[in-house]
Every structure is written in C-alpha cells, then in structure tokens.
PDB file of N, CA and C in Angstrom:
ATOM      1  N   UNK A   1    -148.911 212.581  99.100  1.00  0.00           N
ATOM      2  CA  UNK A   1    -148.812 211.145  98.896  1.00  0.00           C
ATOM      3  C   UNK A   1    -149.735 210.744  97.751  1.00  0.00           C
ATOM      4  N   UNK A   2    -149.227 210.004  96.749  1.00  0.00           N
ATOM      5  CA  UNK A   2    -149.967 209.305  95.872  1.00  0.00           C
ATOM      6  C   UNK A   2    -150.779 208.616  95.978  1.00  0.00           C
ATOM      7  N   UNK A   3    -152.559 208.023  95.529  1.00  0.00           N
ATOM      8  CA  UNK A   3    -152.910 207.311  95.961  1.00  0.00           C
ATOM      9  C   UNK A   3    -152.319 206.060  95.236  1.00  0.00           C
ATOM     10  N   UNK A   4    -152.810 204.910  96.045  1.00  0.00           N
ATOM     11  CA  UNK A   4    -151.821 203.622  95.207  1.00  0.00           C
ATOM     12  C   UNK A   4    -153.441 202.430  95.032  1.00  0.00           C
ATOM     13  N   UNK A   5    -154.059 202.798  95.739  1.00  0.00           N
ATOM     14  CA  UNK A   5    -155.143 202.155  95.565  1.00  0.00           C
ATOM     15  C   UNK A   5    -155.847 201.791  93.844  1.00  0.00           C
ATOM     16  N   UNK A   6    -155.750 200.570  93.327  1.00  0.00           N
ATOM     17  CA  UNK A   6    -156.463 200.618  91.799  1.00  0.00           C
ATOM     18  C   UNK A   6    -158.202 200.997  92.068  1.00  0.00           C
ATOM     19  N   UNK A   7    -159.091 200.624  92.845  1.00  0.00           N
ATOM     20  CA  UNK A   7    -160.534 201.267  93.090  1.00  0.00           C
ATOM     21  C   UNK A   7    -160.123 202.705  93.021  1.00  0.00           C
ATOM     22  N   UNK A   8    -159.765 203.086  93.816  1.00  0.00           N
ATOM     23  CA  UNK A   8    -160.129 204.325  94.288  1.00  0.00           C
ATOM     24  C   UNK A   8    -159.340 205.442  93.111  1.00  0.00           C
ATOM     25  N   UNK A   9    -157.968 204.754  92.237  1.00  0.00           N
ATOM     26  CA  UNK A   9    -157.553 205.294  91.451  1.00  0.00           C
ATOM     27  C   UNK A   9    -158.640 205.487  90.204  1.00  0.00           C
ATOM     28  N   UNK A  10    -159.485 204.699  89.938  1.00  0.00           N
ATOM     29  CA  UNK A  10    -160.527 204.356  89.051  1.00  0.00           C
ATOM     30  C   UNK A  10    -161.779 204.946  88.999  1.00  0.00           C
ATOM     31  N   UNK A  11    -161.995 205.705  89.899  1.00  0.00           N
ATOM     32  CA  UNK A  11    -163.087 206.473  90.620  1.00  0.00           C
ATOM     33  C   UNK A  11    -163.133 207.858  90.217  1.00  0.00           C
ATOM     34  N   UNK A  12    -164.463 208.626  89.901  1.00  0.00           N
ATOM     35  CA  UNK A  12    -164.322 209.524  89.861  1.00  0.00           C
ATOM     36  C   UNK A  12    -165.331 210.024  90.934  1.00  0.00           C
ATOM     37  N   UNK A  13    -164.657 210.619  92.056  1.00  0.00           N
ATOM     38  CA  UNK A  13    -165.818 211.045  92.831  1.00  0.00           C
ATOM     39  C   UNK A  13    -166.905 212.209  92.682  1.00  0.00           C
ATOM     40  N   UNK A  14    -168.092 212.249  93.375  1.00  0.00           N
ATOM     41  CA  UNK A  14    -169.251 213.440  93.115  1.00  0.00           C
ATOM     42  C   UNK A  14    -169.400 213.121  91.513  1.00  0.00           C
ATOM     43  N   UNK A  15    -169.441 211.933  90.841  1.00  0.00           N
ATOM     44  CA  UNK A  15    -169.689 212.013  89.207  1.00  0.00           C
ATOM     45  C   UNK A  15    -170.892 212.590  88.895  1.00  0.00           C
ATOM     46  N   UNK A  16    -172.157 211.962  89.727  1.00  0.00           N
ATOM     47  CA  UNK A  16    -173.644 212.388  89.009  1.00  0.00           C
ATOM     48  C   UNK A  16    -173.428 213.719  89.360  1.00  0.00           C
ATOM     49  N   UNK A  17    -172.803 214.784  90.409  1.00  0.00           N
ATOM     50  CA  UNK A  17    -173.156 215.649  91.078  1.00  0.00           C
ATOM     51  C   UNK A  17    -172.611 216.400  89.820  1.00  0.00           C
ATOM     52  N   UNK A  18    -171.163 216.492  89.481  1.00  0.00           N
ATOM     53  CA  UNK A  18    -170.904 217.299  88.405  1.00  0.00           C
ATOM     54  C   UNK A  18    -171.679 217.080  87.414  1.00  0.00           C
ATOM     55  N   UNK A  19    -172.543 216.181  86.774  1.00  0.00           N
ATOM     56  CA  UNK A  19    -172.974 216.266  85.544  1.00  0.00           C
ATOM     57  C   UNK A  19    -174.852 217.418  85.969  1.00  0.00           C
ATOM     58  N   UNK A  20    -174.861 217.742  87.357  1.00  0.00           N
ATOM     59  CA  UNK A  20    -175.854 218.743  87.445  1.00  0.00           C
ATOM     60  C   UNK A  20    -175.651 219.992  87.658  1.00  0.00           C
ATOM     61  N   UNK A  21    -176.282 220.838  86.681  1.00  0.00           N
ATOM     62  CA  UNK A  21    -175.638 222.387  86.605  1.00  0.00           C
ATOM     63  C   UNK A  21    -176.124 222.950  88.221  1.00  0.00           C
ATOM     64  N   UNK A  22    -176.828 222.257  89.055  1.00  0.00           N
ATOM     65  CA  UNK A  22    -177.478 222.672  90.198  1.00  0.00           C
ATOM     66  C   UNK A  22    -176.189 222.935  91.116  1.00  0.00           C
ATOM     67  N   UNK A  23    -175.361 222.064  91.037  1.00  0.00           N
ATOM     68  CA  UNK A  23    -173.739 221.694  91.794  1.00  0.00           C
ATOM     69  C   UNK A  23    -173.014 222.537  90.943  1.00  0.00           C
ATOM     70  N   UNK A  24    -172.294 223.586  91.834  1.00  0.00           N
ATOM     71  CA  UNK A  24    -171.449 224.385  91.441  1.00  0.00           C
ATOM     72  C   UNK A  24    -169.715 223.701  91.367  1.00  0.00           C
ATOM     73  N   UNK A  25    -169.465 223.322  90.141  1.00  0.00           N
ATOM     74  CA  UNK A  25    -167.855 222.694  90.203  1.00  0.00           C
ATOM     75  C   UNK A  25    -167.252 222.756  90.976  1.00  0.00           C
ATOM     76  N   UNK A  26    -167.483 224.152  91.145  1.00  0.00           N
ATOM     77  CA  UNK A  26    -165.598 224.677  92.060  1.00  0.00           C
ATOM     78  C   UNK A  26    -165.779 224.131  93.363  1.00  0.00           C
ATOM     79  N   UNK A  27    -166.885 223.571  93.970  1.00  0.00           N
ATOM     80  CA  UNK A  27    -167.043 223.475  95.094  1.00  0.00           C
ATOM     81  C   UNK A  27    -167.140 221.993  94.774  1.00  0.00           C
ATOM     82  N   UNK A  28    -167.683 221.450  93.842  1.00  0.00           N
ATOM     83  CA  UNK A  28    -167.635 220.126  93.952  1.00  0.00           C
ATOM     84  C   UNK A  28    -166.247 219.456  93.803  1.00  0.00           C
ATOM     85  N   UNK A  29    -164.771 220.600  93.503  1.00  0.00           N
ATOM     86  CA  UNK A  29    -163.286 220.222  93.434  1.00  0.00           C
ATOM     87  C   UNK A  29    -163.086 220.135  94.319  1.00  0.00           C
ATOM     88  N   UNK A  30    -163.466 220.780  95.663  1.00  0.00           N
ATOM     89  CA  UNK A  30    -163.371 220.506  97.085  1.00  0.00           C
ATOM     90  C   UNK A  30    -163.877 219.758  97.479  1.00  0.00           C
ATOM     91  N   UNK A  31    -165.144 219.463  97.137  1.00  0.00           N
ATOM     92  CA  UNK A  31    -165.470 218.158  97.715  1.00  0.00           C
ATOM     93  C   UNK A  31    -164.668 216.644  97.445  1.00  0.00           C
ATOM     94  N   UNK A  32    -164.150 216.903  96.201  1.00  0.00           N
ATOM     95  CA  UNK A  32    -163.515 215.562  95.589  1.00  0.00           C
ATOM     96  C   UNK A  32    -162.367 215.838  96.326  1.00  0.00           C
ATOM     97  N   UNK A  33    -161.530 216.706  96.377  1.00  0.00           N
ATOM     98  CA  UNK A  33    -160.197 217.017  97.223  1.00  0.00           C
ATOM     99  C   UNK A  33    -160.502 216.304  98.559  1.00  0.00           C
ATOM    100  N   UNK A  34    -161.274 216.601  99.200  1.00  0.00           N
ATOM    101  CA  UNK A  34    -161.796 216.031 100.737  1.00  0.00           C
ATOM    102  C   UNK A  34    -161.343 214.820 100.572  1.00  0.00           C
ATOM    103  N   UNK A  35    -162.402 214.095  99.418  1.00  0.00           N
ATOM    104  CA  UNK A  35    -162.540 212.274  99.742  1.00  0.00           C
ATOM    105  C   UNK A  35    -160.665 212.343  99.325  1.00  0.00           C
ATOM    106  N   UNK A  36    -160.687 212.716  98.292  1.00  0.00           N
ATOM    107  CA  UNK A  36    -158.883 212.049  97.938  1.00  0.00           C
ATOM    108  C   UNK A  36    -157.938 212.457  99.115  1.00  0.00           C
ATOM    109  N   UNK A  37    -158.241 213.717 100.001  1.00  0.00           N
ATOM    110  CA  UNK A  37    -157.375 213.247 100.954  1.00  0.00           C
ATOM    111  C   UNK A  37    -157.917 211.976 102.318  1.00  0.00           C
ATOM    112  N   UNK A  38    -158.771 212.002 102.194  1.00  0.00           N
ATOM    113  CA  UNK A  38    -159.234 210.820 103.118  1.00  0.00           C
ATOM    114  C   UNK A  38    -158.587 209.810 102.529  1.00  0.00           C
ATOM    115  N   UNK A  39    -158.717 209.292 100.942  1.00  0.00           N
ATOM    116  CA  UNK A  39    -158.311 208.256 100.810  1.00  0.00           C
ATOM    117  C   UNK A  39    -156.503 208.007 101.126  1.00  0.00           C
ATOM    118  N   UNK A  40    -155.907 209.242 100.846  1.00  0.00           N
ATOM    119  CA  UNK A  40    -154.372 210.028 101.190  1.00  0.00           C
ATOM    120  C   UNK A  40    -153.968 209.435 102.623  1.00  0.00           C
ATOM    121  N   UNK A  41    -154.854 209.703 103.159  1.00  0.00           N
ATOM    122  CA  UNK A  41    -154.994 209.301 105.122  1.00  0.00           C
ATOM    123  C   UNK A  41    -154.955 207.849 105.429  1.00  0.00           C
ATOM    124  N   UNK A  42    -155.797 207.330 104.345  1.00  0.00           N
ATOM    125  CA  UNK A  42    -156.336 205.890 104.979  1.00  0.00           C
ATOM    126  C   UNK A  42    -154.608 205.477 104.526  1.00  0.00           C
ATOM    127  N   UNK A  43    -154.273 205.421 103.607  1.00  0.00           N
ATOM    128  CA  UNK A  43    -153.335 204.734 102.928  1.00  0.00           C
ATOM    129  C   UNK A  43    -152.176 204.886 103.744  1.00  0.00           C
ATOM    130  N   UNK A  44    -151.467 206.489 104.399  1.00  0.00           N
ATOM    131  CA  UNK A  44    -150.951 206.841 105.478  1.00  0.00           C
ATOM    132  C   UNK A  44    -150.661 206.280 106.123  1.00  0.00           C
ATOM    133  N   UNK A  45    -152.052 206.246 106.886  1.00  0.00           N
ATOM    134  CA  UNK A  45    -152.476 205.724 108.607  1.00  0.00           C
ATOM    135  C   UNK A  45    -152.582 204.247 108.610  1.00  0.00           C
ATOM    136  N   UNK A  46    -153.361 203.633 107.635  1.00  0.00           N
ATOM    137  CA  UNK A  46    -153.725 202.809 107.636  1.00  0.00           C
ATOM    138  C   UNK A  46    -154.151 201.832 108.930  1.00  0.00           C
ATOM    139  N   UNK A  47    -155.218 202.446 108.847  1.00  0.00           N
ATOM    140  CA  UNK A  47    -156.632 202.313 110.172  1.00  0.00           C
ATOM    141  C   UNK A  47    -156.723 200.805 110.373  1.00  0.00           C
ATOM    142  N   UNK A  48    -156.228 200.509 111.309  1.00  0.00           N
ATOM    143  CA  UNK A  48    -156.078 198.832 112.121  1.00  0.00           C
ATOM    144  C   UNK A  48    -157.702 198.143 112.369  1.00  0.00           C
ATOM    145  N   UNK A  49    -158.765 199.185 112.261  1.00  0.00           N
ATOM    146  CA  UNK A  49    -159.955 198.905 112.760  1.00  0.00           C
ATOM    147  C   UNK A  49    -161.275 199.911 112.492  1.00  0.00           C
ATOM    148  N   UNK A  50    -162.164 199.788 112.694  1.00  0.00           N
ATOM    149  CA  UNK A  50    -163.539 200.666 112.526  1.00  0.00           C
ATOM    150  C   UNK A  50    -163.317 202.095 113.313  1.00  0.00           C
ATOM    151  N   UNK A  51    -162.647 201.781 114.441  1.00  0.00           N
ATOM    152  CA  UNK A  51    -162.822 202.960 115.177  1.00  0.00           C
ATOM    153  C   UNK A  51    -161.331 203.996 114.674  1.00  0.00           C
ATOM    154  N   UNK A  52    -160.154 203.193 114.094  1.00  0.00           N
ATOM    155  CA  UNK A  52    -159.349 204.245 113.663  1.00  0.00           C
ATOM    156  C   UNK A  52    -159.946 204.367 111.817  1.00  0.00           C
ATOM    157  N   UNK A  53    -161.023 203.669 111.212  1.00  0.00           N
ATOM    158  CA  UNK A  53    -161.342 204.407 110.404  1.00  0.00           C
ATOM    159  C   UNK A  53    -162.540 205.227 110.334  1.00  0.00           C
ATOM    160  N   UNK A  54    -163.664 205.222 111.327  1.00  0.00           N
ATOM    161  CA  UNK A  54    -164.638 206.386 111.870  1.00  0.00           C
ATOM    162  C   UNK A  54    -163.326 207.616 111.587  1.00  0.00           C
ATOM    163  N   UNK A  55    -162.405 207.332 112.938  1.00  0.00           N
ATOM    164  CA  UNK A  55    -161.758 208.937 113.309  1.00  0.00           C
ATOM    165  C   UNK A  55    -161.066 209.387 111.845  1.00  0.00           C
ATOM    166  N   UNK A  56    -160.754 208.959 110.807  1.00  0.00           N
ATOM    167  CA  UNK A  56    -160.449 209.695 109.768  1.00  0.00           C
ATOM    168  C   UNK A  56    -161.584 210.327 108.691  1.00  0.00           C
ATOM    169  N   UNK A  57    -162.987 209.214 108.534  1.00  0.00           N
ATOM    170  CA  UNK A  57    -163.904 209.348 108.135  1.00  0.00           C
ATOM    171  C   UNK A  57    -164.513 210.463 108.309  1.00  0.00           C
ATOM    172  N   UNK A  58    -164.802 210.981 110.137  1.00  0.00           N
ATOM    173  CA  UNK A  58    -165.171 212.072 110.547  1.00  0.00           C
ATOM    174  C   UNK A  58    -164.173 213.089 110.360  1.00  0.00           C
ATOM    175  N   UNK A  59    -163.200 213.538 110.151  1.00  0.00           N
ATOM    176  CA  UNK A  59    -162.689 214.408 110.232  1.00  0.00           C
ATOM    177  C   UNK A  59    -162.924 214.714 108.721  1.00  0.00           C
ATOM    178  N   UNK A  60    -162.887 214.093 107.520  1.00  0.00           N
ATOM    179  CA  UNK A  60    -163.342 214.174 106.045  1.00  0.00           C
ATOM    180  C   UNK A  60    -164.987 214.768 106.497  1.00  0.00           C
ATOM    181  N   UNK A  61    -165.617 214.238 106.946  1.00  0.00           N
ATOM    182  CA  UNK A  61    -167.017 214.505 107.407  1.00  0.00           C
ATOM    183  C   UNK A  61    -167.013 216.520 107.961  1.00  0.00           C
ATOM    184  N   UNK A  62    -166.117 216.499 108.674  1.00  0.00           N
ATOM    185  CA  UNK A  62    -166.405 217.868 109.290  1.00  0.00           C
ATOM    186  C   UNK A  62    -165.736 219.031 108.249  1.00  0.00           C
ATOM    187  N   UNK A  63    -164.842 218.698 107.681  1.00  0.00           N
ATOM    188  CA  UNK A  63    -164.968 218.873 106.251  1.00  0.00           C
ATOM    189  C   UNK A  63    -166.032 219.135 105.440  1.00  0.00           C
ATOM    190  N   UNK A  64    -166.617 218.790 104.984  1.00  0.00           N
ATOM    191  CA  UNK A  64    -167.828 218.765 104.588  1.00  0.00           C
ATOM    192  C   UNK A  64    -168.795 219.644 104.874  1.00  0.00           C
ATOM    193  N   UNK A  65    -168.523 219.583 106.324  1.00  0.00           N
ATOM    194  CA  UNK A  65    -169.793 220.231 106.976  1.00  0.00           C
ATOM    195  C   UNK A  65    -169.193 221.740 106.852  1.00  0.00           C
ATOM    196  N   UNK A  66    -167.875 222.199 106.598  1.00  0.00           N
ATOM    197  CA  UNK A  66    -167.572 223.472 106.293  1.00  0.00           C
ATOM    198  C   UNK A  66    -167.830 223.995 104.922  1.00  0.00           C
ATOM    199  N   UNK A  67    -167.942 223.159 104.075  1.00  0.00           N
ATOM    200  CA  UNK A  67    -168.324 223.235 102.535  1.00  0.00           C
ATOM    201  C   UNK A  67    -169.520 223.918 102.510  1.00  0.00           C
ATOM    202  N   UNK A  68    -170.295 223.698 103.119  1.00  0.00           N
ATOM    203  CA  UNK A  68    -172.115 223.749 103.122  1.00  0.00           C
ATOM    204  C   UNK A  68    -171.725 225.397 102.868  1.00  0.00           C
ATOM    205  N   UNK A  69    -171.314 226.114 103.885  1.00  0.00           N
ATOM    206  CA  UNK A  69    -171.589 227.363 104.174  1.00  0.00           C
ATOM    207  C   UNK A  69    -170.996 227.998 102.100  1.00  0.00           C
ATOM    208  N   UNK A  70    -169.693 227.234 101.393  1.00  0.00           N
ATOM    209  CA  UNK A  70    -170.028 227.593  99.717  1.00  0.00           C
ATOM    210  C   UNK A  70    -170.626 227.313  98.618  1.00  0.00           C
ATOM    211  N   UNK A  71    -171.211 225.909  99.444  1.00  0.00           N
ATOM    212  CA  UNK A  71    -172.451 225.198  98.445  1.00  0.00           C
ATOM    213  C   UNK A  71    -173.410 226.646  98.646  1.00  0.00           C
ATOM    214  N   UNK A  72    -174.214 227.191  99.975  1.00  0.00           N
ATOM    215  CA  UNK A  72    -174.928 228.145 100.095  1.00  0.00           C
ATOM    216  C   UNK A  72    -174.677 229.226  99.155  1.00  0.00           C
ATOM    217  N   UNK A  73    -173.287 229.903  99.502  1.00  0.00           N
ATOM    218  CA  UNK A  73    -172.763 230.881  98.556  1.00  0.00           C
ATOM    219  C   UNK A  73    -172.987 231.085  96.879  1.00  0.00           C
ATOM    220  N   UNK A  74    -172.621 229.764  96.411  1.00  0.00           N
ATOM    221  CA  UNK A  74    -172.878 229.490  95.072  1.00  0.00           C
ATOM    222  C   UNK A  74    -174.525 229.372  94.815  1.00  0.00           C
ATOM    223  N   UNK A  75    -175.405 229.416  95.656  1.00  0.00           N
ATOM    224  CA  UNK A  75    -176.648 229.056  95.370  1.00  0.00           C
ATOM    225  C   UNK A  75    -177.021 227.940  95.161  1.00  0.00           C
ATOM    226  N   UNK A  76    -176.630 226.900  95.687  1.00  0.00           N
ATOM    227  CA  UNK A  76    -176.603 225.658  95.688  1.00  0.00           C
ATOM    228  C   UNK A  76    -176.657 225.093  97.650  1.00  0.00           C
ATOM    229  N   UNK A  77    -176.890 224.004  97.504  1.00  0.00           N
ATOM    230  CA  UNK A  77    -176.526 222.957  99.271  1.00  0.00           C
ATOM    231  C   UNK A  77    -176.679 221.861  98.713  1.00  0.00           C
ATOM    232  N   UNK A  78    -175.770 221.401 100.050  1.00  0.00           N
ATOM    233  CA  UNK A  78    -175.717 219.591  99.924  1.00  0.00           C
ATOM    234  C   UNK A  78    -177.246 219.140 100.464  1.00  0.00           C
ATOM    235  N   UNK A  79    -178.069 219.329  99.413  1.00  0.00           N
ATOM    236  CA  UNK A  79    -179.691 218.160 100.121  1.00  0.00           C
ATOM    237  C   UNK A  79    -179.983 216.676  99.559  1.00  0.00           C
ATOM    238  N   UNK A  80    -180.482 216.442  99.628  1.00  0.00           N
ATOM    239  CA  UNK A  80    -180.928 214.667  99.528  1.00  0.00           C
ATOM    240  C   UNK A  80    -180.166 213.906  98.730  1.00  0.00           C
ATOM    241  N   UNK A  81    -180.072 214.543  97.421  1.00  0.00           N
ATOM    242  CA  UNK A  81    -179.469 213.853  95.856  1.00  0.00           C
ATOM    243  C   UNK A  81    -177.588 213.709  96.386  1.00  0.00           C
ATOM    244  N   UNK A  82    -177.177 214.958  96.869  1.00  0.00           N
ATOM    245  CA  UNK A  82    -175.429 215.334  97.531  1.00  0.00           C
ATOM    246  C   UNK A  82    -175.462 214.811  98.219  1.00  0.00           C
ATOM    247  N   UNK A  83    -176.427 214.611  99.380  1.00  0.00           N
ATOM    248  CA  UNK A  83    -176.290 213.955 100.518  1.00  0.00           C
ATOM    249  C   UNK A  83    -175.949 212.430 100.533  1.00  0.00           C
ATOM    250  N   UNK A  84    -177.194 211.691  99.416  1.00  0.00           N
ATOM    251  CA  UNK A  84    -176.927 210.665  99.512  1.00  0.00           C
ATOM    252  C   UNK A  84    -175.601 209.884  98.565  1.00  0.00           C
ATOM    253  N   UNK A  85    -174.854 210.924  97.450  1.00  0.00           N
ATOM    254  CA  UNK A  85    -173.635 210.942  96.704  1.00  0.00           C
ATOM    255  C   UNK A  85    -172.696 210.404  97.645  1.00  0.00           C
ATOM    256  N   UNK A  86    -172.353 211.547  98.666  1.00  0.00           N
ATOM    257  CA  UNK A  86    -171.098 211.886  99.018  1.00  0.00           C
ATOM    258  C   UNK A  86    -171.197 210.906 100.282  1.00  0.00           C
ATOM    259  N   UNK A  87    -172.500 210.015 100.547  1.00  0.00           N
ATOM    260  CA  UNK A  87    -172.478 209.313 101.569  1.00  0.00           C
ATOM    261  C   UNK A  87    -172.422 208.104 100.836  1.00  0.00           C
ATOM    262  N   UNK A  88    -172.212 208.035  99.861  1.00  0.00           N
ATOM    263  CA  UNK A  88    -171.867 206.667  98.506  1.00  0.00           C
ATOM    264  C   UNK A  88    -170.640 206.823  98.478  1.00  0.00           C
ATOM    265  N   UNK A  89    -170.020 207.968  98.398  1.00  0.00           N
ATOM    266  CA  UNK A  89    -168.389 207.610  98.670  1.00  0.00           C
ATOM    267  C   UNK A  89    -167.313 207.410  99.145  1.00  0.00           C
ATOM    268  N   UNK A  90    -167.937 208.020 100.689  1.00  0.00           N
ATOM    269  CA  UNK A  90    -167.786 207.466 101.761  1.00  0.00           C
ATOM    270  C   UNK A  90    -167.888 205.980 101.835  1.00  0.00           C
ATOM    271  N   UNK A  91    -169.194 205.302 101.546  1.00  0.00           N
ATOM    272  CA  UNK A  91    -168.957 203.837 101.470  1.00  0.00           C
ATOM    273  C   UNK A  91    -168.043 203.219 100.885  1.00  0.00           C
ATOM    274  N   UNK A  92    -168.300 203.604  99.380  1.00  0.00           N
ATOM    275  CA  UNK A  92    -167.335 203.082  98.328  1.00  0.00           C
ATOM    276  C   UNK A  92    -165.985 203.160  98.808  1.00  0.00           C
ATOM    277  N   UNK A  93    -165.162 204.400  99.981  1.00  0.00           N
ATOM    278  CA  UNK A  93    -163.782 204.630 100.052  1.00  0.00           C
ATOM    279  C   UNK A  93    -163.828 203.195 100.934  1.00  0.00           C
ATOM    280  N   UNK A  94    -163.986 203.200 102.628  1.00  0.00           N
ATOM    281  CA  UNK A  94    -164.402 201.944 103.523  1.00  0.00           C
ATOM    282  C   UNK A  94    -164.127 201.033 102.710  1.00  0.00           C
ATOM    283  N   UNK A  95    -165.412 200.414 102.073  1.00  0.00           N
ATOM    284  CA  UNK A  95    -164.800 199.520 101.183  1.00  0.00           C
ATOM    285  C   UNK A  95    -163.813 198.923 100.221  1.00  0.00           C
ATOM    286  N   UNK A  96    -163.518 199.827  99.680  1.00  0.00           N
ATOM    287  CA  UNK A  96    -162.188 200.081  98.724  1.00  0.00           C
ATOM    288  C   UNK A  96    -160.570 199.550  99.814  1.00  0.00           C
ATOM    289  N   UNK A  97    -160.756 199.943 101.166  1.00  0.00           N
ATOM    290  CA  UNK A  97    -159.551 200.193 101.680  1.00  0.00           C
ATOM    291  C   UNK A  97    -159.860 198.820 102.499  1.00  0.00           C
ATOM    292  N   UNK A  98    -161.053 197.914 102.563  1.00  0.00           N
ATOM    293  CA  UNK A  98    -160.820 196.515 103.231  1.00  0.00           C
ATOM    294  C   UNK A  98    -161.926 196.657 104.076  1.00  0.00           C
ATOM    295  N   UNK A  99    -162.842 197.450 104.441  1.00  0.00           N
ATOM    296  CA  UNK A  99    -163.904 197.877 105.463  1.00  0.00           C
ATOM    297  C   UNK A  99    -165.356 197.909 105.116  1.00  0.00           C
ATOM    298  N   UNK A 100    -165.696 196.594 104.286  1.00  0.00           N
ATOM    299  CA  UNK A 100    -166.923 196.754 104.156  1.00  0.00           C
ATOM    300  C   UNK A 100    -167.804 196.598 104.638  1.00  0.00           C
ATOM    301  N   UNK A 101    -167.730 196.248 106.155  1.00  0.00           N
ATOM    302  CA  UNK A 101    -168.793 196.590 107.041  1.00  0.00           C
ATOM    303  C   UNK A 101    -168.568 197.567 107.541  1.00  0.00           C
ATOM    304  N   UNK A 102    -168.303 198.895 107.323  1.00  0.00           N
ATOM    305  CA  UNK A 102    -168.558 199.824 108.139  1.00  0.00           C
ATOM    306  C   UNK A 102    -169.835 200.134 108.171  1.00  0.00           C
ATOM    307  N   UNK A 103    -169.984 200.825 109.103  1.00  0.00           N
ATOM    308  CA  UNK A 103    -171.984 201.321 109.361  1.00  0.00           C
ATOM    309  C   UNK A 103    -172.006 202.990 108.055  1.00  0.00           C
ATOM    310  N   UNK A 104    -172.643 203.032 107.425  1.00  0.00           N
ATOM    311  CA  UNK A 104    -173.102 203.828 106.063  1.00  0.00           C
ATOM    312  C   UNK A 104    -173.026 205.692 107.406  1.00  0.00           C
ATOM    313  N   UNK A 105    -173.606 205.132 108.187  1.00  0.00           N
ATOM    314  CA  UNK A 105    -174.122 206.324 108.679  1.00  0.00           C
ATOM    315  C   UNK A 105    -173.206 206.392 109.872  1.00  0.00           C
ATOM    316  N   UNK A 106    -172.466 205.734 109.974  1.00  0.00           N
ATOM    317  CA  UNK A 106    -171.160 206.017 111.032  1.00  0.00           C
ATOM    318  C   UNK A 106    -170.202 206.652 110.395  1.00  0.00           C
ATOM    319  N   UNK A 107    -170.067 206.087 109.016  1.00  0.00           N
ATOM    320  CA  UNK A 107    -168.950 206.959 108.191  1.00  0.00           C
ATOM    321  C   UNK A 107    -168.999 208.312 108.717  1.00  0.00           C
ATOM    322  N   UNK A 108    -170.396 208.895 108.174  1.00  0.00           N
ATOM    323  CA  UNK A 108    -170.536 210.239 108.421  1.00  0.00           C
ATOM    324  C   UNK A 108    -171.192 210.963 109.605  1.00  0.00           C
ATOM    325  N   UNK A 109    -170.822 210.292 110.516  1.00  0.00           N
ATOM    326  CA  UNK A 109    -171.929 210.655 112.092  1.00  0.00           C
ATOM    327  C   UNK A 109    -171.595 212.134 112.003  1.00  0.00           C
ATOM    328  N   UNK A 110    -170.687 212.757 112.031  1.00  0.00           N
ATOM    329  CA  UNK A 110    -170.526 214.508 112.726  1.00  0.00           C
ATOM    330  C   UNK A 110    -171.316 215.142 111.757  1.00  0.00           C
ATOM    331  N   UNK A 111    -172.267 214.592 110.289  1.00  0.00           N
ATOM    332  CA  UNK A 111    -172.269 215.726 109.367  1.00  0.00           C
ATOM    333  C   UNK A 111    -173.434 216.695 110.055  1.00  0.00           C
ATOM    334  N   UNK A 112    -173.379 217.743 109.127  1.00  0.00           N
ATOM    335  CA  UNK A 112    -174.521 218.801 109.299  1.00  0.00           C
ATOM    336  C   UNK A 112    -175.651 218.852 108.311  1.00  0.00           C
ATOM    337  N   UNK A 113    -175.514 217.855 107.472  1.00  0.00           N
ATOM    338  CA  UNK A 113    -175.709 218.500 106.160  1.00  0.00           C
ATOM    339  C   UNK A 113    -177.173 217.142 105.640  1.00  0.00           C
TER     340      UNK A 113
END
C-alpha cells in the first residue's frame, strides 16, 4: 500500500542517524522500513483510538527491539542519540495520522532498547 499521507510522505525518517557513520545504513533501511510500514498500517487500519494506535505502535516497537541484536552485529546499538530519534518518529507518525496526544513513551512501551 502506498503511503497517501503529505507529512509523512515528506519525511525522511532516522535523518540525523544516517548522517552518523556510528549508524550502520543497512540497518538504519530497516529501521526506516519499520516506521513506513507502521505508517502502511495506520493508513490500512486506521486506528479509531489510542488503544488501536498503541497496538500497531507496539508491534513497530517489537520490531525494533529485534533490530538491536544487527545494530550489535554491525558494531553499533540503539543508545540515547537512536533512542531518542526513533522515539521522535514515533511521535511525529501519531501525530501526522491525527494523534497528537499520544503518550511519547506509550508509543514505545514494549521496547528493549
């Protein structure tokens, strides 16, 4: 599915992260793949409320939390600088799709990371 959203079409996600040689690309294509299918989902599903957009949020989230183990690989992890990125785009998606009160840290309750 296409996204149809103009924000989110406009977006480039993980931007600061790619411009640090510390963040290994190939993994940061997965990470951007993640959010674009979340945003893929929202548009889908299109979440009536907080709690049907948590349950898509988290499942992008546990996602994530499988990434860690090639952020490691590459010699790299998601710590403070990734952490607080990919929990910016998480907001930014919420918002984008009509949800700007979601809770920052509900987006991502399941992470590991």
């Amino acid at each position: 599915m296409a996204i149809t959203n103009q924000q989110v079409m406009a977006r480039t996600f993980l931007q600061p992260l790619y411009a640090d040689p510390y963040f290994p690309d190939h993994v940061l294509d997965k990470g951007t793949a993640i959010l674009v299918r979340l945003c893929e989902r929202i548009e889908a599903d299109k979440p009536a409320d907080l709690a049907a957009l948590y349950a898509l949020t988290w499942a992008a989230t546990e996602e994530f939390n499988l990434l860690e183990a090639e952020f490691d690989a590459a010699g790299s992890e998601i710590e403070t600088v990734a952490r607080e990125e990919i929990a910016e785009d998480f907001c930014f998606v919420a918002a984008a799709y009509g949800f700007a009160d979601a809770d920052a840290e509900e987006l991502i309750a399941p992470r590991e990371w």
